[in-house]
C-alpha atoms as a PDB file:
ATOM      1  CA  UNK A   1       0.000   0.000   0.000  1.00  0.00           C
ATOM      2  CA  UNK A   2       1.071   3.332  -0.975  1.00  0.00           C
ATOM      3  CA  UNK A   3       1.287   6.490   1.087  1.00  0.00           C
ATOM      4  CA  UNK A   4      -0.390   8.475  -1.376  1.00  0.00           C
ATOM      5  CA  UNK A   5      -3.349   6.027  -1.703  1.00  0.00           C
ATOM      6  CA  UNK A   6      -6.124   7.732  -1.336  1.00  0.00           C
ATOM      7  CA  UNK A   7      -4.860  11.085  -0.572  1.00  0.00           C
ATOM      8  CA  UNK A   8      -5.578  14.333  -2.387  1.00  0.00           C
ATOM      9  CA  UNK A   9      -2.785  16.123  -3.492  1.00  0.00           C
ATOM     10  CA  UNK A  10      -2.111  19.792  -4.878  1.00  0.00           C
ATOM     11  CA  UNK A  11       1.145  19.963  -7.260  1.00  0.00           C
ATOM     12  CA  UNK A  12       3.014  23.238  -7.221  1.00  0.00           C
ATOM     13  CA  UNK A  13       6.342  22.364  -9.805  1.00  0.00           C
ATOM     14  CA  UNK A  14       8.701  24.869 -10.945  1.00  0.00           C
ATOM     15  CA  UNK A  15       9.381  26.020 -14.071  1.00  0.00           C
ATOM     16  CA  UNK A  16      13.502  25.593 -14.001  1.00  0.00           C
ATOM     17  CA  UNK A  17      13.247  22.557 -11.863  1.00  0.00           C
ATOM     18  CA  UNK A  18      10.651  19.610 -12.469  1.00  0.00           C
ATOM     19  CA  UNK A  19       7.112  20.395 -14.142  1.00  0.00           C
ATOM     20  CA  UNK A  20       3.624  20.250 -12.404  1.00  0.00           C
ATOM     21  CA  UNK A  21       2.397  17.508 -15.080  1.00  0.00           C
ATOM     22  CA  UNK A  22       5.804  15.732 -14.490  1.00  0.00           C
ATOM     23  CA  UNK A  23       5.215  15.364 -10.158  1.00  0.00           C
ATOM     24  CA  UNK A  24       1.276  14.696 -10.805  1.00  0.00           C
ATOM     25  CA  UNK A  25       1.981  11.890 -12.951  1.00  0.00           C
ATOM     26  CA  UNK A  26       3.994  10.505 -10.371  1.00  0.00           C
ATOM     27  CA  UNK A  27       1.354  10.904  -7.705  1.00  0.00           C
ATOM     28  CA  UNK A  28      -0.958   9.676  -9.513  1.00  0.00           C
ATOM     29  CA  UNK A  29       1.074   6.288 -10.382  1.00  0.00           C
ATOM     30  CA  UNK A  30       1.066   6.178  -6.487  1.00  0.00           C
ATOM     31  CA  UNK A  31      -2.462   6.319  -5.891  1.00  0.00           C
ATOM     32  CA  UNK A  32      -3.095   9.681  -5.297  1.00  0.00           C
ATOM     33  CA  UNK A  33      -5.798  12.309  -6.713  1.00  0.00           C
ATOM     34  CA  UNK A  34      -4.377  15.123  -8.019  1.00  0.00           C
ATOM     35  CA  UNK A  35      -7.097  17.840  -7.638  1.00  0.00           C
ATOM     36  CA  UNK A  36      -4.580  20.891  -8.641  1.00  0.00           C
ATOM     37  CA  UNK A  37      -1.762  21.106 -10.795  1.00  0.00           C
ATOM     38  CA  UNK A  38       0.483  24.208 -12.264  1.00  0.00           C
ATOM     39  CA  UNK A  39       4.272  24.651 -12.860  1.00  0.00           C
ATOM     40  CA  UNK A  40       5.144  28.433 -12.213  1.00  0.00           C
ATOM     41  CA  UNK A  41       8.156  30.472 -12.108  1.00  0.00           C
ATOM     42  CA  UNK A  42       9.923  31.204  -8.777  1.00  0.00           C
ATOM     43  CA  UNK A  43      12.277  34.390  -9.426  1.00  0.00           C
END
C-alpha cells in the first residue's frame, strides 16, 4: 500500500526545476488524486 493512496494532493512544480504535469503523474502512479496542478516560475 502506498502512502499516497487515497490522498488528495495539490502539485506546485517549478518552471527551471521539475514540471507540475511531471510530479502529478507521479502521484498519480502512487495512488493519489491530483485535484490541482500548475508549474510556475519562482524568481
Amino acid at each position: 500500500m502506498s502512502i499516497l493512496n487515497g490522498k488528495k494532493v495539490i502539485i506546485i512544480g517549478d518552471r527551471d526545476g521539475i514540471p507540475g504535469p511531471a510530479i502529478a503523474a507521479c502521484a498519480e502512479s502512487a495512488g493519489a488524486e491530483v485535484v490541482f496542478s500548475s508549474t510556475e516560475c519562482f524568481v
